[in-house]
Each structure stands twice: as C-alpha cells, then as structure tokens.
C-alpha atoms as a PDB file:
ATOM      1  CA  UNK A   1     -27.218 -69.303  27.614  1.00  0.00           C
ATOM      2  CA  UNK A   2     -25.702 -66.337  29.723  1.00  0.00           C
ATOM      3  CA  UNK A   3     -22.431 -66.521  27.950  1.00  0.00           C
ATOM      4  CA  UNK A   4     -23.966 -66.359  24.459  1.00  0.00           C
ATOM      5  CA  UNK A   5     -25.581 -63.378  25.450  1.00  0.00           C
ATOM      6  CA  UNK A   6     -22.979 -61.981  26.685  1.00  0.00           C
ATOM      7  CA  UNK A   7     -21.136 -62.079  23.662  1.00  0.00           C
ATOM      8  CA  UNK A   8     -23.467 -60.696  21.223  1.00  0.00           C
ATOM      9  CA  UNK A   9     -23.896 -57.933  23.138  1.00  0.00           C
ATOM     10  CA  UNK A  10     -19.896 -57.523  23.496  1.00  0.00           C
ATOM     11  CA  UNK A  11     -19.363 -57.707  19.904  1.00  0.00           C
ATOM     12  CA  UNK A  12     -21.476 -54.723  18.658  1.00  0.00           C
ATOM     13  CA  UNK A  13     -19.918 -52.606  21.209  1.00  0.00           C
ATOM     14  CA  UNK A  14     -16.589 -53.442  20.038  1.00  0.00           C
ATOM     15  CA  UNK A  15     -17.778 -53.032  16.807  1.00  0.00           C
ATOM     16  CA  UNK A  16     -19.088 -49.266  17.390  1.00  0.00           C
ATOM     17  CA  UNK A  17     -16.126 -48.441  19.245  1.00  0.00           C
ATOM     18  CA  UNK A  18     -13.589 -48.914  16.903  1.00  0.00           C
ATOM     19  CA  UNK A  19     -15.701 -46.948  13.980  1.00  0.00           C
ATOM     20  CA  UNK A  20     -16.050 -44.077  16.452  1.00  0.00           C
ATOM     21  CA  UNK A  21     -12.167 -44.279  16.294  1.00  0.00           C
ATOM     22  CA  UNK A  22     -12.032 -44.295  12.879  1.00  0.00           C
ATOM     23  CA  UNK A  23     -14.803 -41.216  12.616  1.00  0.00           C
ATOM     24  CA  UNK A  24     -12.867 -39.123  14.787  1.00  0.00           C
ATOM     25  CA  UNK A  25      -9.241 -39.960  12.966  1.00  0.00           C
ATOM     26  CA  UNK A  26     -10.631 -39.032   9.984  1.00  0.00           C
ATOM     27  CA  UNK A  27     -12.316 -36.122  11.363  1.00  0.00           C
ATOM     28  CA  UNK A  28      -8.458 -34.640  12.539  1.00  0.00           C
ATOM     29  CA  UNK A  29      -7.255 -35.123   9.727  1.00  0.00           C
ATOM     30  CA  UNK A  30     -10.404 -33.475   7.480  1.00  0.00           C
ATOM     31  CA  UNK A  31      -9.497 -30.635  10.123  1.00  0.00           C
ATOM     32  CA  UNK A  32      -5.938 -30.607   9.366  1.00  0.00           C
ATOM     33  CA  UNK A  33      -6.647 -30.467   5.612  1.00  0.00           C
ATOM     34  CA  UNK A  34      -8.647 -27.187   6.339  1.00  0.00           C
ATOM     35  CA  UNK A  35      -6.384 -25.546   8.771  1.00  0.00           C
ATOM     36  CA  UNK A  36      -3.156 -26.060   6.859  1.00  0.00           C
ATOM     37  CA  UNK A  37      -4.844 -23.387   3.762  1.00  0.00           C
ATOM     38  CA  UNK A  38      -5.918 -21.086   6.161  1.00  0.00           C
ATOM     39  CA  UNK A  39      -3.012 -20.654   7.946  1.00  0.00           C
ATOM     40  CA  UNK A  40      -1.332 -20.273   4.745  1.00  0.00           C
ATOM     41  CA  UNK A  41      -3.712 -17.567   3.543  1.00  0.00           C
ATOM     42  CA  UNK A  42      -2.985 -15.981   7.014  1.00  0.00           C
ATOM     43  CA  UNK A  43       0.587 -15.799   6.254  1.00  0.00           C
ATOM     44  CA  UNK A  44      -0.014 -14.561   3.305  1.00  0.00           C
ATOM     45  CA  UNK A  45      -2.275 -11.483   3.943  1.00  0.00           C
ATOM     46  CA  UNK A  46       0.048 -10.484   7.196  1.00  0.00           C
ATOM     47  CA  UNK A  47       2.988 -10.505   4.588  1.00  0.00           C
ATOM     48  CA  UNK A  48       1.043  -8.195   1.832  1.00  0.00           C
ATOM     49  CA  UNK A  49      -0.295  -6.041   5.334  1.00  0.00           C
ATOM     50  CA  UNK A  50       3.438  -5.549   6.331  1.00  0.00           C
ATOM     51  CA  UNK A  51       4.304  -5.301   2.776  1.00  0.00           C
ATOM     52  CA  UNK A  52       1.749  -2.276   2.206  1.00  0.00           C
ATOM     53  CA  UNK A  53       2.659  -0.925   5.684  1.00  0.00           C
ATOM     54  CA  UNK A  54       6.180  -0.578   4.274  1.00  0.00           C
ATOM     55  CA  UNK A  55       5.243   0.933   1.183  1.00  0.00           C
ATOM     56  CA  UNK A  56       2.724   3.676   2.819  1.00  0.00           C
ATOM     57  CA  UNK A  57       6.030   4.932   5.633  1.00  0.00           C
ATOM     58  CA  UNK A  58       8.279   4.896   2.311  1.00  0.00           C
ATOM     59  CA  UNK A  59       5.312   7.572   0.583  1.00  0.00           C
ATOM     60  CA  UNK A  60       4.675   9.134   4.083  1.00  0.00           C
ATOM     61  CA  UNK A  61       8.200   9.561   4.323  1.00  0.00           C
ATOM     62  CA  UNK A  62       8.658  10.742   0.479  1.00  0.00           C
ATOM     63  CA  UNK A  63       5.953  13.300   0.564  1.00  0.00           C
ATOM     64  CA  UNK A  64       7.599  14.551   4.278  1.00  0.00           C
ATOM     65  CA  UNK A  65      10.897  15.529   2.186  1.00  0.00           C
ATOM     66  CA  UNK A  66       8.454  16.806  -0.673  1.00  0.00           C
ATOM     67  CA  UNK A  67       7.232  19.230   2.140  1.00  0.00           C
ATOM     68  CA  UNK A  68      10.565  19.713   3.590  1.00  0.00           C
ATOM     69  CA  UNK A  69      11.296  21.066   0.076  1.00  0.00           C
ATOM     70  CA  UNK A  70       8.841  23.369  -0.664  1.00  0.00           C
ATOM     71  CA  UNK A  71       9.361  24.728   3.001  1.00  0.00           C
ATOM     72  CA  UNK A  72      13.056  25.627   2.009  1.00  0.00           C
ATOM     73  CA  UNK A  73      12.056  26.608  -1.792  1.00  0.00           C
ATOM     74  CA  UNK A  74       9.190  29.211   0.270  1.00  0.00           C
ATOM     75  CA  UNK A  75      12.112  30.705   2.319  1.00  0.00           C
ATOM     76  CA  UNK A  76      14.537  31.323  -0.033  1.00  0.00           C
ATOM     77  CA  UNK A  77      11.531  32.634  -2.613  1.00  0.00           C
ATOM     78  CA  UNK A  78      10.641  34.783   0.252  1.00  0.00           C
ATOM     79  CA  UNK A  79      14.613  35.730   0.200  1.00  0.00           C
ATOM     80  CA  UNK A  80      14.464  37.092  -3.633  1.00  0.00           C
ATOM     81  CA  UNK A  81      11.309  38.755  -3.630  1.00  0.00           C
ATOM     82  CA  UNK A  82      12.793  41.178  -0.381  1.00  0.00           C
ATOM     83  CA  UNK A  83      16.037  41.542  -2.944  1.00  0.00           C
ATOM     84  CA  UNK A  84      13.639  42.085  -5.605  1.00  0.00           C
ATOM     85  CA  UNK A  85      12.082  44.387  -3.284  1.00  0.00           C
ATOM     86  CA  UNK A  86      14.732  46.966  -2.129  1.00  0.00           C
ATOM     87  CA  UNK A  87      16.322  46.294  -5.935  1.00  0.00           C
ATOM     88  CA  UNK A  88      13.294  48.341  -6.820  1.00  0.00           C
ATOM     89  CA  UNK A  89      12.833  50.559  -4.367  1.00  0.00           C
ATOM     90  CA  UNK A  90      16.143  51.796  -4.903  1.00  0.00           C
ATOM     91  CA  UNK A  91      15.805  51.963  -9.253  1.00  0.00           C
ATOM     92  CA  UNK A  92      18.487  49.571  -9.718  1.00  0.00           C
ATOM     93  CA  UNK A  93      17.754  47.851 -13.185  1.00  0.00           C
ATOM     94  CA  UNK A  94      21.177  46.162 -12.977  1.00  0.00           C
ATOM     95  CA  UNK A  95      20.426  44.196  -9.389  1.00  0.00           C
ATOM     96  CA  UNK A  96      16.839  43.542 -10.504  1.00  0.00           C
ATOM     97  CA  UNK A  97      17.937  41.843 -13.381  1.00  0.00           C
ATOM     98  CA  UNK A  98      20.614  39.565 -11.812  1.00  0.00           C
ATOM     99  CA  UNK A  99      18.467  39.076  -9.136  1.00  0.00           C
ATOM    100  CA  UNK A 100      15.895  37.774 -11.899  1.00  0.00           C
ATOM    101  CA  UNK A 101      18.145  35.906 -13.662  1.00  0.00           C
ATOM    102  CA  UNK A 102      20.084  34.191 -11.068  1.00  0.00           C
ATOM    103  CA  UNK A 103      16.458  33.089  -9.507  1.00  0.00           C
ATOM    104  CA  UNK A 104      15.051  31.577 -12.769  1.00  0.00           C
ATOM    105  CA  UNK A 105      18.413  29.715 -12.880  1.00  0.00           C
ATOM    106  CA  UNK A 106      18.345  28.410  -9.117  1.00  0.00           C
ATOM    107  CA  UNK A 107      14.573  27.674  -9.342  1.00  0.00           C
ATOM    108  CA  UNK A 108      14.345  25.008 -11.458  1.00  0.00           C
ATOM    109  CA  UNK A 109      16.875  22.890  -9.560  1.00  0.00           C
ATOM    110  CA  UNK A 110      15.232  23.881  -6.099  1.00  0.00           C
ATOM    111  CA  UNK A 111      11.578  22.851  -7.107  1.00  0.00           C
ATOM    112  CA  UNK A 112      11.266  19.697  -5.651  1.00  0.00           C
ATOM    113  CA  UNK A 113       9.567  17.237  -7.830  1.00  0.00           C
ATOM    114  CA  UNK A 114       6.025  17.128  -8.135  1.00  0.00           C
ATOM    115  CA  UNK A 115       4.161  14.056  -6.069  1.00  0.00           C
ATOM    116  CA  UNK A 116       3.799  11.563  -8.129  1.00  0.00           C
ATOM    117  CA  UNK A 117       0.513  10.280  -6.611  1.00  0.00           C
ATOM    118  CA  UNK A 118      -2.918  12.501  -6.239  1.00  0.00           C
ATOM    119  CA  UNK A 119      -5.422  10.087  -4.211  1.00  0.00           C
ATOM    120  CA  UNK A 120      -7.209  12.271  -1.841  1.00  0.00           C
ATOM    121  CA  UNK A 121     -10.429  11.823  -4.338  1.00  0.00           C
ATOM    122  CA  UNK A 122     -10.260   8.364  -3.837  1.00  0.00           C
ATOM    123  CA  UNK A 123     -12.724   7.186  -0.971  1.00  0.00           C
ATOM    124  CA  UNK A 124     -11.882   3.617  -0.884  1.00  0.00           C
ATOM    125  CA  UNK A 125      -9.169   2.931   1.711  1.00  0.00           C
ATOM    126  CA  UNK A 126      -7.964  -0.506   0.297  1.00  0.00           C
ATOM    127  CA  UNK A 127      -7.818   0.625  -3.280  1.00  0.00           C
ATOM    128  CA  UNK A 128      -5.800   4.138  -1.863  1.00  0.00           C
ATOM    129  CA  UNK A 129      -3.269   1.220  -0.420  1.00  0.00           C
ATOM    130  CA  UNK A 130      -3.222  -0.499  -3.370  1.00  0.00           C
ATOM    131  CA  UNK A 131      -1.896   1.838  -5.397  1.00  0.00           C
ATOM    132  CA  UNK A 132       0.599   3.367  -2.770  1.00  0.00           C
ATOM    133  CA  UNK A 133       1.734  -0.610  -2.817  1.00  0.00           C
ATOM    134  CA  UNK A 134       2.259  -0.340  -6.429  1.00  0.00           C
ATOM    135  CA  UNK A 135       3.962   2.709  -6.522  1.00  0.00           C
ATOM    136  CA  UNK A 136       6.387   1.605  -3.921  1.00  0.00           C
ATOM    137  CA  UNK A 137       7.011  -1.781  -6.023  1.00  0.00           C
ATOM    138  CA  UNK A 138       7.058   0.831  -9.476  1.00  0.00           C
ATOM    139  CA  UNK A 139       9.699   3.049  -7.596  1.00  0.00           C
ATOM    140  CA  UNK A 140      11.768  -0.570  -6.673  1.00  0.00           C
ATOM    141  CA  UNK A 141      11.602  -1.395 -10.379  1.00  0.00           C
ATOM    142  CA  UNK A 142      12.787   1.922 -11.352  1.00  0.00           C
ATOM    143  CA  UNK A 143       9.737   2.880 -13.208  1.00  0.00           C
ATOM    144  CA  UNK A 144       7.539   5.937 -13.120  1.00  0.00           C
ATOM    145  CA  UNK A 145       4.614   5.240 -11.963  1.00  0.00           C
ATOM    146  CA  UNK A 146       1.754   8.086 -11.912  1.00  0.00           C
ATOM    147  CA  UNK A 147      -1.259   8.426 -10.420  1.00  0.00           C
ATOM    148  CA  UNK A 148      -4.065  11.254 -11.716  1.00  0.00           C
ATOM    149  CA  UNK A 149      -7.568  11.595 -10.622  1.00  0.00           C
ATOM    150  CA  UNK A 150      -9.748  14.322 -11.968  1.00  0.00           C
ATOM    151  CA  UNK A 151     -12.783  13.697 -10.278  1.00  0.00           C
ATOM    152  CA  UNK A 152     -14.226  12.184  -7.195  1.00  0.00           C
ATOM    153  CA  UNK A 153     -13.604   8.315  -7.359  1.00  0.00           C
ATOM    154  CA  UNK A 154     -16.267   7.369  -4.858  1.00  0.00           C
ATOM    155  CA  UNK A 155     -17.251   3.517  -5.830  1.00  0.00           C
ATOM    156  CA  UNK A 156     -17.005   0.879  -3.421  1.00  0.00           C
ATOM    157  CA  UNK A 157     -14.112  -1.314  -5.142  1.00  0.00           C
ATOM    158  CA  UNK A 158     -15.250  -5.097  -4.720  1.00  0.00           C
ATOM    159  CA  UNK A 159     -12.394  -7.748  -3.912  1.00  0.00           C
ATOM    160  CA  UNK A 160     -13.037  -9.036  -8.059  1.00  0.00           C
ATOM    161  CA  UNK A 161     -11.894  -5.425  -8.885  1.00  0.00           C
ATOM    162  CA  UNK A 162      -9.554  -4.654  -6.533  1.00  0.00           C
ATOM    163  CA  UNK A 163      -7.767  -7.933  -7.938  1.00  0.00           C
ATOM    164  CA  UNK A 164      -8.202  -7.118 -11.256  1.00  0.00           C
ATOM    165  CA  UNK A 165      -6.699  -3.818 -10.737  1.00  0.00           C
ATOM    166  CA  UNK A 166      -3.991  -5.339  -8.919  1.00  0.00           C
ATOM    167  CA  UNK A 167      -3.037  -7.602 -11.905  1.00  0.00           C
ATOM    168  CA  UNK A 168      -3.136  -4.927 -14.259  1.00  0.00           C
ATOM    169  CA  UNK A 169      -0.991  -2.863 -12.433  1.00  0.00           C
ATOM    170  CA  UNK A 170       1.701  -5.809 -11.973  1.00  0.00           C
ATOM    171  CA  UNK A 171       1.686  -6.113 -15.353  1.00  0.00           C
ATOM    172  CA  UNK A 172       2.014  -2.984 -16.535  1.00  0.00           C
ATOM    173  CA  UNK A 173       5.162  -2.677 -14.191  1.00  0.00           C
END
C-alpha cells in the first residue's frame, strides 16, 4: 500500500512543477513583449531630445551672430552720427549729405536680418522647443519659417496638442 501512496502523491507534484515552468516561461516572454516597445520608445524620445538639443545650439548660436551684428551695426552707427556731428558743427552741407547718403546705402546691407522667431510670450517650455525644432528642420528644408506672437500665450499645451501642432507644422514644411 506504501508504494501506491507514494505515487499519487509523486504525480501531482510533478504535475505542478512542470506548469510552474510553463507559468514562468510564459511570464519572460509576456515581459519581453513589453520591454522590447519601451525600449523602443526610449530610443526614440532620446533621439527627438538630442534632435531638439541640436536645433536649440543651432538658434542659440544664430541669434549670438544676430547680436554680434547689431553690436557692429551700433558701432559703426555710432561712427556716422560723430561724422554727422562735426559735418554740422562745421556747416558743411556737402559732407552731411555724403555722409547721409553713403549711410542709407551701407545700412541696409549691415542690418542683420530680423529673428525669425519671437517666443518669449510663450510660457510652455515643450511647445517653445517645439517650434525651435521646427524651425531648425524649416531652415534644413530651405523654407522660411516665422514665428509671431502678439500676446501672452500662457496655456498649458497637453501632449494631444502639442502633437497636433507638431503634425501641422510637418506638414506645412
């Protein structure tokens, strides 16, 4: 009778053994099937992140030359107004008038380019990004690309709008 026992008891043990096996095989892979598209959407948003860090140096950068600019446009506007200055101190209509003319001609080639972007009213960091991103990818394309708030933009942008305004903005380029 001892052996009989014996093996009933054996059975159900082998029995719950192997489907333990079989729970946690199938539990890996479960896990693998959820960790493969996250680390995919991992890779993803690190690749936009460098992507936008790119783009905002490349404006940084831009709007550093843009200052650059206007620094040297200041000095040599500072430059004609002194000519300007002892032109008419002195009553010489001949040197005020090439002094006039000569700067009208040189300042519309030194005036840098106006920025093409005006965000500071916009409080939302990610949307600000956004459209530095786009402007960046606009600027690749050889588009012009434009960017003109009047008023305070102050609305938290929800991820639905922030990739609606994303697809618009593709598109448009």
């Amino acid at each position: 009778m001892n052996p009989t026992l014996n093996l009933s008891i054996t059975i159900p043990i082998n029995m719950f053994l192997d489907s333990i096996w079989l729970v946690e095989l199938t539990f890996i892979f479960l896990l693998i099937i959820m960790i493969y598209p996250l680390c995919r959407y991992f890779q993803q948003l690190r690749t936009q992140h460098e992507y936008e860090s790119r783009a905002t140096q490349t404006y940084v950068t831009k709007l550093e030359q843009i200052c650059s600019s206007y620094r040297h446009f200041q000095h040599d506007y500072k430059n004609i107004l002194a000519s300007l200055a002892l032109a008419i101190d002195t009553k010489n209509l001949c040197e005020i008038e090439e002094v006039y003319h000569s700067f009208l001609s040189e300042s519309t080639s030194a005036l840098p380019l106006s920025p093409t972007l005006n965000l500071q009213l916009i409080t939302d960091l990610n949307l600000r990004s956004l459209l530095v991103v786009k402007n960046q990818y606009a600027i690749d394309s050889g588009l012009f690309f434009k960017v003109d708030i009047a008023e305070k933009f102050n609305m938290t942008v929800t991820l639905d709008l922030y990739r609606t305004i994303g697809i618009l903005l593709d598109n448009a380029i």
